[in-house]
PDB file of N, CA and C in Angstrom:
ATOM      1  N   UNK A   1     104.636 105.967  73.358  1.00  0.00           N
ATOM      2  CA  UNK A   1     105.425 104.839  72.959  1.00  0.00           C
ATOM      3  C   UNK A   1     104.497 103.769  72.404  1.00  0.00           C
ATOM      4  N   UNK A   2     104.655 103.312  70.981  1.00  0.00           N
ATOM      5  CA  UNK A   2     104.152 102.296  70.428  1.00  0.00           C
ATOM      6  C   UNK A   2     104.423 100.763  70.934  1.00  0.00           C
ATOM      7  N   UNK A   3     103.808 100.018  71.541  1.00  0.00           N
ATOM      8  CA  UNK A   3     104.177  98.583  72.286  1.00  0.00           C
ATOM      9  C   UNK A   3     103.921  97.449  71.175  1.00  0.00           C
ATOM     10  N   UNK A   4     104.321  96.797  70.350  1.00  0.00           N
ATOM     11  CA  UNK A   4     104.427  96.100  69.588  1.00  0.00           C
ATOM     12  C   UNK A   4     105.074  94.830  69.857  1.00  0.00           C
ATOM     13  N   UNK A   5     105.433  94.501  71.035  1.00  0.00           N
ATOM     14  CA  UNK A   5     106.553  93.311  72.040  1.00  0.00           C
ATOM     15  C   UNK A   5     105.847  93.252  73.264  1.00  0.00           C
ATOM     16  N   UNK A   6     106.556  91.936  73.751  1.00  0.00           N
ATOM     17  CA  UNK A   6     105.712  91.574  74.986  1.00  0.00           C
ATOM     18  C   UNK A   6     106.585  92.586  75.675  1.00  0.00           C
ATOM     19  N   UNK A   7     106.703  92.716  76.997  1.00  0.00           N
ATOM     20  CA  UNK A   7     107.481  93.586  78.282  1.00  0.00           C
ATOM     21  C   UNK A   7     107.472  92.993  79.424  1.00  0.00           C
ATOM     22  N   UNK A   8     108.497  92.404  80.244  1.00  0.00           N
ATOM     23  CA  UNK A   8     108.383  92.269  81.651  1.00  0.00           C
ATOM     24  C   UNK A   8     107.921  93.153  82.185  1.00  0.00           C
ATOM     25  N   UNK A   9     106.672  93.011  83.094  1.00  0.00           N
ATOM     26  CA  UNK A   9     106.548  94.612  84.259  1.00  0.00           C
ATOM     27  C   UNK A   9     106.502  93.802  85.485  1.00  0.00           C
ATOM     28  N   UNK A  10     107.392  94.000  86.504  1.00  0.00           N
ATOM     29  CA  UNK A  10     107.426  93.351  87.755  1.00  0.00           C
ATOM     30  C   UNK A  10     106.096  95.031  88.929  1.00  0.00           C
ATOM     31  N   UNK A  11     105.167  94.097  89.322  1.00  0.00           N
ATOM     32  CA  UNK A  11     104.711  95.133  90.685  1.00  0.00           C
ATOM     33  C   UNK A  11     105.077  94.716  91.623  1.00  0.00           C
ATOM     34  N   UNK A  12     105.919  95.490  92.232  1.00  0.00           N
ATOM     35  CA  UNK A  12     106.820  94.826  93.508  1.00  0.00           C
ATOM     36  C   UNK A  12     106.232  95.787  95.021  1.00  0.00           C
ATOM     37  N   UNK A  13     106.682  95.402  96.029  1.00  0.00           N
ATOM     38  CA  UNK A  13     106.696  95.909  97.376  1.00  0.00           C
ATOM     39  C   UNK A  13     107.147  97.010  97.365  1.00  0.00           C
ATOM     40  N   UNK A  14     108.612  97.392  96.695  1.00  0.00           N
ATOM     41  CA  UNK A  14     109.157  98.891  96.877  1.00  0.00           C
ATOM     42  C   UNK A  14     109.809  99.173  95.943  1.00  0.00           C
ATOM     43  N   UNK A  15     109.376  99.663  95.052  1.00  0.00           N
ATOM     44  CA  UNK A  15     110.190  99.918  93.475  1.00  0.00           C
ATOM     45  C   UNK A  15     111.106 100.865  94.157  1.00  0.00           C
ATOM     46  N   UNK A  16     111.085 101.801  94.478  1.00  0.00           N
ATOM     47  CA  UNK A  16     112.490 102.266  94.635  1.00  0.00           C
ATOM     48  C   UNK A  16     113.545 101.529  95.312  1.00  0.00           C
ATOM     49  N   UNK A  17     113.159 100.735  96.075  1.00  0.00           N
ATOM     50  CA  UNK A  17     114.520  99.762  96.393  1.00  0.00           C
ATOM     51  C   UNK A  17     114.776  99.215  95.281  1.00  0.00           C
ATOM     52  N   UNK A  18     113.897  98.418  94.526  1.00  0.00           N
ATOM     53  CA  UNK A  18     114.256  97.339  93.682  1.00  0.00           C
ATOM     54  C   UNK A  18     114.995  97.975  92.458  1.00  0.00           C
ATOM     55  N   UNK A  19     114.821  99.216  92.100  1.00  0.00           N
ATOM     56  CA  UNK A  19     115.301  99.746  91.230  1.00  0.00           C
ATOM     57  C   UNK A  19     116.572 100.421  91.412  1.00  0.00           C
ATOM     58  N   UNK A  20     116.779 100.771  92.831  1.00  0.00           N
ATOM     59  CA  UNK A  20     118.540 100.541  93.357  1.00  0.00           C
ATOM     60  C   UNK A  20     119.004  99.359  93.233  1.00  0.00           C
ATOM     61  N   UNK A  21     118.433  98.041  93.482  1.00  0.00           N
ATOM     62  CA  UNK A  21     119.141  97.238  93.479  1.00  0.00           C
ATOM     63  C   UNK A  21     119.427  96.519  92.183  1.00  0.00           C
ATOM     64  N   UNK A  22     118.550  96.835  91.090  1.00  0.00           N
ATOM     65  CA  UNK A  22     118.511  95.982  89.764  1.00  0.00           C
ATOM     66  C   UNK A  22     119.641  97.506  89.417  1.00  0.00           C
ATOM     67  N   UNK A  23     120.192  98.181  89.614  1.00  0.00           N
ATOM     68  CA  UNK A  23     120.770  99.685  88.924  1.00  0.00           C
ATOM     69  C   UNK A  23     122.240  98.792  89.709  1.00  0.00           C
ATOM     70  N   UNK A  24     122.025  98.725  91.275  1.00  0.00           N
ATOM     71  CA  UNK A  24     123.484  98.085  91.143  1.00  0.00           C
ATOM     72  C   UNK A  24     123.937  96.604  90.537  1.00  0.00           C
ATOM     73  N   UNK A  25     123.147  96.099  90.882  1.00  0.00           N
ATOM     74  CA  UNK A  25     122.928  94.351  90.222  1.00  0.00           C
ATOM     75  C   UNK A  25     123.675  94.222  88.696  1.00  0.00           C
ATOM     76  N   UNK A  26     122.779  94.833  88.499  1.00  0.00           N
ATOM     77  CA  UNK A  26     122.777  94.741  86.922  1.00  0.00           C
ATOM     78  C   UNK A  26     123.220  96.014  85.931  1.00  0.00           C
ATOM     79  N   UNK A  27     123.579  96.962  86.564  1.00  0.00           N
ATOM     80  CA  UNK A  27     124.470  98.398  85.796  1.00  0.00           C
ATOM     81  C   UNK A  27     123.060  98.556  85.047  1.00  0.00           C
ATOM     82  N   UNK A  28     122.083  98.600  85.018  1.00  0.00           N
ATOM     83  CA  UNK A  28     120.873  99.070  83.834  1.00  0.00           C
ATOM     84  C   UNK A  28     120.719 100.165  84.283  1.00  0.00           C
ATOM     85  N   UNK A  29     120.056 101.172  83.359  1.00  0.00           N
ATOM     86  CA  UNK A  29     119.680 102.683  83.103  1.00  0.00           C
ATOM     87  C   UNK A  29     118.388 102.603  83.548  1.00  0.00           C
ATOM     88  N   UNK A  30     117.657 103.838  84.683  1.00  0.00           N
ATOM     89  CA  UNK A  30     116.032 103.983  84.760  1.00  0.00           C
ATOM     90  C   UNK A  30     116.415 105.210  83.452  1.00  0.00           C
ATOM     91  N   UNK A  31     115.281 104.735  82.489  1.00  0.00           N
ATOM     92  CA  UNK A  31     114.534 105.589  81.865  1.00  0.00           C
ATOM     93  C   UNK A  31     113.679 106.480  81.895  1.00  0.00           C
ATOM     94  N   UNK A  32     112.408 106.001  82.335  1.00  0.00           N
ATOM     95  CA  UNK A  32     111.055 106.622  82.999  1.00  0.00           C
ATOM     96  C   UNK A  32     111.092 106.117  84.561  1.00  0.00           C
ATOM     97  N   UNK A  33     110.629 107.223  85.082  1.00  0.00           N
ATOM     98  CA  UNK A  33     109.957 107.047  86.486  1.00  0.00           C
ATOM     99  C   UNK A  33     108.582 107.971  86.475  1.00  0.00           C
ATOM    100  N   UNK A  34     107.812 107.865  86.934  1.00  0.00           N
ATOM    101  CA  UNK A  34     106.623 108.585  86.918  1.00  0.00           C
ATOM    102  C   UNK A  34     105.506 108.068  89.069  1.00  0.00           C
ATOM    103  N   UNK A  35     106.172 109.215  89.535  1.00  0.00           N
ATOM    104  CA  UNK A  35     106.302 109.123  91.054  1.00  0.00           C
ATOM    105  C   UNK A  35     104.665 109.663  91.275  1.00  0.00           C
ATOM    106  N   UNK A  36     103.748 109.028  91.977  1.00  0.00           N
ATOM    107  CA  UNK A  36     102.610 109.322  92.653  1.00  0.00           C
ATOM    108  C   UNK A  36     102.747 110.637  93.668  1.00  0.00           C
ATOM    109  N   UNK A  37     101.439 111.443  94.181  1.00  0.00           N
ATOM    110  CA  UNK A  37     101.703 112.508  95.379  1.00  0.00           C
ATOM    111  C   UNK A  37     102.137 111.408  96.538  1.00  0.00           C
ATOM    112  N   UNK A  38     101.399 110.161  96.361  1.00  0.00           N
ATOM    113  CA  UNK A  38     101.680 109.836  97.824  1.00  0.00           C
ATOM    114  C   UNK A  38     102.784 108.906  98.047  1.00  0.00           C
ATOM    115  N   UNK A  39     103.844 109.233  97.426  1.00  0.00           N
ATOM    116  CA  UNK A  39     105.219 109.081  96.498  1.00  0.00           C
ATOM    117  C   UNK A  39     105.584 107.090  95.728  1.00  0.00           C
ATOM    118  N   UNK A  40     104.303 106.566  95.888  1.00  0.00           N
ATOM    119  CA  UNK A  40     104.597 105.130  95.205  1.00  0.00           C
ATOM    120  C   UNK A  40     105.000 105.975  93.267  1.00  0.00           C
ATOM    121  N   UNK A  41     105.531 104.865  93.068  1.00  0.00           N
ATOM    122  CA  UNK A  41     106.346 104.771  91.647  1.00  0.00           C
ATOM    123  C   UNK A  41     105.396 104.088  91.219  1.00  0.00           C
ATOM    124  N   UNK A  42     104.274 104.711  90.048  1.00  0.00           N
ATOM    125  CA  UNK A  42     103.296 104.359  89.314  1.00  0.00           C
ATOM    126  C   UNK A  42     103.502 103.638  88.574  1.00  0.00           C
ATOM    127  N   UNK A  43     104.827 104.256  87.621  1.00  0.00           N
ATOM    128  CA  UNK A  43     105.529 103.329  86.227  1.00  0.00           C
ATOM    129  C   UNK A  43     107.094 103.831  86.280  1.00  0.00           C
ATOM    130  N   UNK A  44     107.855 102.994  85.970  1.00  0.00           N
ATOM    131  CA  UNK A  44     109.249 102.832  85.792  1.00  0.00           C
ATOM    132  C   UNK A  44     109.650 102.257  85.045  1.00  0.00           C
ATOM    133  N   UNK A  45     110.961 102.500  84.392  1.00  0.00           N
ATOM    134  CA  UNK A  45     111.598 101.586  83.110  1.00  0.00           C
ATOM    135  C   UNK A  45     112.760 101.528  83.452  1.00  0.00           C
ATOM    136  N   UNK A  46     113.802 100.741  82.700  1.00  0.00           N
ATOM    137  CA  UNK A  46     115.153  99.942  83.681  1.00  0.00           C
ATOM    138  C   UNK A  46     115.705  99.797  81.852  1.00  0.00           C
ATOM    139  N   UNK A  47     116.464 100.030  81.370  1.00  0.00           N
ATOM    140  CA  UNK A  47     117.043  99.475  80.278  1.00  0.00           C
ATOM    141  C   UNK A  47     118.176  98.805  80.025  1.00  0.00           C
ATOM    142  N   UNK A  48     118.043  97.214  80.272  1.00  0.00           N
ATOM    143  CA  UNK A  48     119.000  96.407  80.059  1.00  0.00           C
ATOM    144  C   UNK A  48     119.471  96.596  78.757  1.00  0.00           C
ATOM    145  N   UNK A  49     120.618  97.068  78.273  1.00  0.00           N
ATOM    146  CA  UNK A  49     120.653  97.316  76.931  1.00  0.00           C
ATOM    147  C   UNK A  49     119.881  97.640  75.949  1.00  0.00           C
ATOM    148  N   UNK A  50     119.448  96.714  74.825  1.00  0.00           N
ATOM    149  CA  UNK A  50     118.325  97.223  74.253  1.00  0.00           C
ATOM    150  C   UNK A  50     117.086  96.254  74.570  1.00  0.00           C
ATOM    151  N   UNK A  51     116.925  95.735  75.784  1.00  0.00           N
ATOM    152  CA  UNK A  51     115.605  95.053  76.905  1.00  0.00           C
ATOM    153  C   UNK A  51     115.244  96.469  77.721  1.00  0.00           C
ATOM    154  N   UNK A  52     113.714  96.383  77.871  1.00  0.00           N
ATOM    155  CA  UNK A  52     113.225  96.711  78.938  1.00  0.00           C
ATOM    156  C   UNK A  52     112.476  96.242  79.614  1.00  0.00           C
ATOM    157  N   UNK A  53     112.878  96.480  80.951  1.00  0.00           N
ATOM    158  CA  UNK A  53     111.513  96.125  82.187  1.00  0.00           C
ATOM    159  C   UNK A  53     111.044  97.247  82.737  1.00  0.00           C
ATOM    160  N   UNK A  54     109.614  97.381  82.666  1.00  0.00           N
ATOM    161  CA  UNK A  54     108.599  98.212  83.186  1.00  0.00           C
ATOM    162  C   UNK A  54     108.690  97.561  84.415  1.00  0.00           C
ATOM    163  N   UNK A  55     108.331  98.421  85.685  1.00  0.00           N
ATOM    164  CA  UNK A  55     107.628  98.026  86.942  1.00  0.00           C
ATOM    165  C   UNK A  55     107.152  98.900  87.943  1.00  0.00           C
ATOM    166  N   UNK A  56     106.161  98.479  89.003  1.00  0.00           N
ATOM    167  CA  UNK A  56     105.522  99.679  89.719  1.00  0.00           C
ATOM    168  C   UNK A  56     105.723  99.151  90.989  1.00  0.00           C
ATOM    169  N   UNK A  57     105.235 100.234  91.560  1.00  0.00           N
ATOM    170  CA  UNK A  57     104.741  99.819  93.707  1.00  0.00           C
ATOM    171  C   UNK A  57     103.657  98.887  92.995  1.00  0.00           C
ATOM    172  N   UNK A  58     103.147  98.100  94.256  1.00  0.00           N
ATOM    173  CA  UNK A  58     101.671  97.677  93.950  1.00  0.00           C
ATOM    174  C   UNK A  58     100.848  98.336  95.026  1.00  0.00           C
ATOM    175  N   UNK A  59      99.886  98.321  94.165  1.00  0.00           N
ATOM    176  CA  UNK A  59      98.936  99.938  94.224  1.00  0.00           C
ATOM    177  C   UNK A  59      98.069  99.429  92.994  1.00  0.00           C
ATOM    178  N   UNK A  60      96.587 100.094  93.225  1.00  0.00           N
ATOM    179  CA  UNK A  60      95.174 100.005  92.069  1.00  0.00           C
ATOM    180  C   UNK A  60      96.047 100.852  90.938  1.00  0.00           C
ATOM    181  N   UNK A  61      95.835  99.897  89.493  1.00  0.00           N
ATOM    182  CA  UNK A  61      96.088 100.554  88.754  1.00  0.00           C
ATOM    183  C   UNK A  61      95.102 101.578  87.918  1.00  0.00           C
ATOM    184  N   UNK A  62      95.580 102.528  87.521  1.00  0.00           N
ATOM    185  CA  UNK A  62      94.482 103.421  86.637  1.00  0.00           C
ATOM    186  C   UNK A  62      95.112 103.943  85.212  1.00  0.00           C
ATOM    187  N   UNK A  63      94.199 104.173  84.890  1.00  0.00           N
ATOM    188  CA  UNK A  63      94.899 105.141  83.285  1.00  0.00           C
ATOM    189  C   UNK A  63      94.697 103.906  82.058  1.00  0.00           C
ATOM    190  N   UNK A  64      95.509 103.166  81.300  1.00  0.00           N
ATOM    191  CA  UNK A  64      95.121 102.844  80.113  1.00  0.00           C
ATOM    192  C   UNK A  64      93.878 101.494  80.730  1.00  0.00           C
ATOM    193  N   UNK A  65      93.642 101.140  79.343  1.00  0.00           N
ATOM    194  CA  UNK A  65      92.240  99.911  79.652  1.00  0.00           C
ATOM    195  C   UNK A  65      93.474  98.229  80.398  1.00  0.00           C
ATOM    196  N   UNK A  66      92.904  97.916  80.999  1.00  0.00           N
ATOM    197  CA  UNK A  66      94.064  96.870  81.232  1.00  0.00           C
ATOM    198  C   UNK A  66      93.121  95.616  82.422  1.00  0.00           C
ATOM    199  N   UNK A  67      93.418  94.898  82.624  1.00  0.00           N
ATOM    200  CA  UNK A  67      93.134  93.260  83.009  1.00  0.00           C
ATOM    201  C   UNK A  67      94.462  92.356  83.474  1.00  0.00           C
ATOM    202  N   UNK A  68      94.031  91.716  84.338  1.00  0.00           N
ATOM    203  CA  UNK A  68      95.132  90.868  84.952  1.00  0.00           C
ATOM    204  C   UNK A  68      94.690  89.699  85.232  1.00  0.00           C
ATOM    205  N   UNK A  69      95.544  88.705  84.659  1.00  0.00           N
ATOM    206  CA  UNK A  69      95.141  87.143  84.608  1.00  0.00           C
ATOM    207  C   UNK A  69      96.458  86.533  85.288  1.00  0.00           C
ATOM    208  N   UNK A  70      96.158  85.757  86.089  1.00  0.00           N
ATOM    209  CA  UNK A  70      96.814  84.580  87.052  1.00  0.00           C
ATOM    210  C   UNK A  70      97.073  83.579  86.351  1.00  0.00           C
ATOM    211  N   UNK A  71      98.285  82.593  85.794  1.00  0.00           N
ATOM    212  CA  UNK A  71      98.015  81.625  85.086  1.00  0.00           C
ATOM    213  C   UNK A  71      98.706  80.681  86.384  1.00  0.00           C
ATOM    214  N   UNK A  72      98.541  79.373  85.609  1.00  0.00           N
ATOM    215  CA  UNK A  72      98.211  77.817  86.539  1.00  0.00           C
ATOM    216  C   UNK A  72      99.813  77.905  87.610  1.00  0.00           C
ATOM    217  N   UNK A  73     100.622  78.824  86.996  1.00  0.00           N
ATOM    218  CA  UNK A  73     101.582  79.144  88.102  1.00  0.00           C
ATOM    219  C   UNK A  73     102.070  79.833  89.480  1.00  0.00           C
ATOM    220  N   UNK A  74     100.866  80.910  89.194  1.00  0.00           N
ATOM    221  CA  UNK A  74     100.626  82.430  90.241  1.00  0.00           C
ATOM    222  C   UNK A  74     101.544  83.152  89.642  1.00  0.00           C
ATOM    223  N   UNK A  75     101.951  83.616  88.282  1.00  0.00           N
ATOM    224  CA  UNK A  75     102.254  84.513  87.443  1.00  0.00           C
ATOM    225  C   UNK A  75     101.234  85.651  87.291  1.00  0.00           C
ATOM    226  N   UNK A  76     101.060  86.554  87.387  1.00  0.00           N
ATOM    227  CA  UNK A  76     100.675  87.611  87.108  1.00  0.00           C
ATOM    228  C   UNK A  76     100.127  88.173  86.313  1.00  0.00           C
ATOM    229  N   UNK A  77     100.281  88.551  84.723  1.00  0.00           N
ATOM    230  CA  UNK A  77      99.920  89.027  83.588  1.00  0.00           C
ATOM    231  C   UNK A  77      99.061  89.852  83.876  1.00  0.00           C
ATOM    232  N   UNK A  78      99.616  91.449  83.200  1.00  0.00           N
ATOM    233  CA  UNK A  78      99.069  92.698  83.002  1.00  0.00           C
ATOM    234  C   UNK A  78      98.913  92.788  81.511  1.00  0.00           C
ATOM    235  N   UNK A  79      97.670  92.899  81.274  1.00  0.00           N
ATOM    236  CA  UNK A  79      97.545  92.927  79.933  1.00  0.00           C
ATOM    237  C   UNK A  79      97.389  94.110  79.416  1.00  0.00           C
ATOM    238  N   UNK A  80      97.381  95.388  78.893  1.00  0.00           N
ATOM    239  CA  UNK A  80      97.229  96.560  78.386  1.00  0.00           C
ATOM    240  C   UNK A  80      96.502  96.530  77.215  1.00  0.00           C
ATOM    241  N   UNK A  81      95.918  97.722  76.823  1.00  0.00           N
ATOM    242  CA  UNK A  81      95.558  98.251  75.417  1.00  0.00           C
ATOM    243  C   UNK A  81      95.675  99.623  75.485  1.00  0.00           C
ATOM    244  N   UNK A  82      96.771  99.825  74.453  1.00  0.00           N
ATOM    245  CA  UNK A  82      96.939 101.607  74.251  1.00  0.00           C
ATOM    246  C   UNK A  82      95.910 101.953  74.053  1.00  0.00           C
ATOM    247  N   UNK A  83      95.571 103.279  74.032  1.00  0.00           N
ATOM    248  CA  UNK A  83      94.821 104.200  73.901  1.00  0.00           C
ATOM    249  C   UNK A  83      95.020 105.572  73.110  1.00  0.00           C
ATOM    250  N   UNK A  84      96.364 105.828  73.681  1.00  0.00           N
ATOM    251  CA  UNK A  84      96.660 107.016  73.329  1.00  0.00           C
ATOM    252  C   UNK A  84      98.275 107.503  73.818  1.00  0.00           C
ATOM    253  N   UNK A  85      98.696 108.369  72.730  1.00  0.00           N
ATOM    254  CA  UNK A  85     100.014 108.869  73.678  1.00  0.00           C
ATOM    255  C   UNK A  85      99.912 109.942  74.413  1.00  0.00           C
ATOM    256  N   UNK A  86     100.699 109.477  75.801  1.00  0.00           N
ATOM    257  CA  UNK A  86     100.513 110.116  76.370  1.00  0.00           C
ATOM    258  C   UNK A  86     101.992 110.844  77.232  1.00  0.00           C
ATOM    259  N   UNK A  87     102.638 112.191  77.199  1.00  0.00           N
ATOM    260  CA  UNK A  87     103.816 112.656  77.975  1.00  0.00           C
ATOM    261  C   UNK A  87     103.913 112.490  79.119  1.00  0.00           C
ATOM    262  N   UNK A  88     105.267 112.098  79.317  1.00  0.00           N
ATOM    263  CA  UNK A  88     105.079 111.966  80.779  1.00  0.00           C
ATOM    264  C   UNK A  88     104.615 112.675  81.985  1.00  0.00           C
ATOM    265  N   UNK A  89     104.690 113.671  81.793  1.00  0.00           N
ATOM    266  CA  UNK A  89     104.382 115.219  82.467  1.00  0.00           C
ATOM    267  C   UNK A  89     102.628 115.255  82.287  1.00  0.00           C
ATOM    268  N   UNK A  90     102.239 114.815  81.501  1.00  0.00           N
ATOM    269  CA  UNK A  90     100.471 114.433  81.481  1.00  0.00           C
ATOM    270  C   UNK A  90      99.935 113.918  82.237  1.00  0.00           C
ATOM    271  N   UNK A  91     100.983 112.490  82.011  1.00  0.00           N
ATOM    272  CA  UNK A  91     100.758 111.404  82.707  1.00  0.00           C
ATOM    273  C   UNK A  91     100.772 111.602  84.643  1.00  0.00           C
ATOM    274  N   UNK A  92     101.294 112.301  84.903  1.00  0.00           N
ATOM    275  CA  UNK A  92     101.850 112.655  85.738  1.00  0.00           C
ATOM    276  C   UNK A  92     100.521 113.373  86.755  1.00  0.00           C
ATOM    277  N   UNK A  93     100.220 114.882  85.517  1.00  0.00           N
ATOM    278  CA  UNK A  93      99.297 115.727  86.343  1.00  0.00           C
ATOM    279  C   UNK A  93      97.874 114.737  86.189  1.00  0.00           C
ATOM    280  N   UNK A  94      97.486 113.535  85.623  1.00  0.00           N
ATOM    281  CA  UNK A  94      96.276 113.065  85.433  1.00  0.00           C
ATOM    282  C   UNK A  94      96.273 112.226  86.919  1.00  0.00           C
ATOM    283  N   UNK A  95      97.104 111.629  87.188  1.00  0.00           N
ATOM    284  CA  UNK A  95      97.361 110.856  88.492  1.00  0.00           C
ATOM    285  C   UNK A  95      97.016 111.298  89.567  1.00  0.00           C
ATOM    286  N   UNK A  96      97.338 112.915  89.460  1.00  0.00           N
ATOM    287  CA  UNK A  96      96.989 113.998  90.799  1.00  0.00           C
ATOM    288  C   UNK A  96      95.381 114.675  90.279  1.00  0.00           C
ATOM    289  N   UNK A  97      94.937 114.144  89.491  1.00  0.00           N
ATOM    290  CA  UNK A  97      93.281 114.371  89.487  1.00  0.00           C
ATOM    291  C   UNK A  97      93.469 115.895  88.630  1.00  0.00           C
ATOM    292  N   UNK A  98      94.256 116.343  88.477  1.00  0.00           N
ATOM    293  CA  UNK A  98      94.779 117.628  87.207  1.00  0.00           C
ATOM    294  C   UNK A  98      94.707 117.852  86.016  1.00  0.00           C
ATOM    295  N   UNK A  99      93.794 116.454  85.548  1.00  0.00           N
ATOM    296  CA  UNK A  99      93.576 116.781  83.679  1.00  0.00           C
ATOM    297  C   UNK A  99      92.943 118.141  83.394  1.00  0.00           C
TER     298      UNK A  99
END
């Protein structure tokens, strides 16, 4: 997926709750889920119509190049730089040390 737009990504306490509850909340579609062995939710997508929010467990992130800045609020910011495309099913076995 080409990222060309900013993206909400919330890292929350328990993405699978939160993603029951934003699914009943808000009727939105999960798109992607991409589940760890030690079953945290690495990456997830939620499609408010044509919005999306990315979000994970919080957990060390790994895989693309990325940085996180705190601004004067205690906001968060995950910054990314693609690299490469990658399937989800890739994505998946690289997590479990399987490239």
């Amino acid at each position: 997926m080409k990222i060309e737009e900013v993206f909400p990504y919330l890292c929350v306490t328990n993405a699978a709750a939160a993603i029951d509850f934003y699914q009943r909340a808000f009727d939105v579609t999960e798109t992607c889920r991409l589940t760890e062995p030690a079953r945290h939710i690495g990456h997830a997508e939620l499609a408010f119509g044509p919005m999306t929010l990315m979000l994970s467990d919080e957990f060390p992130e790994y895989g693309e190049r990325s940085g996180v800045v705190r601004d004067p609020f205690s906001h968060r910011w995950l910054i990314r730089h693609h690299i490469e495309d990658v399937r989800n099913d890739e994505m998946l076995r690289w997590g479990t040390g399987l490239r």
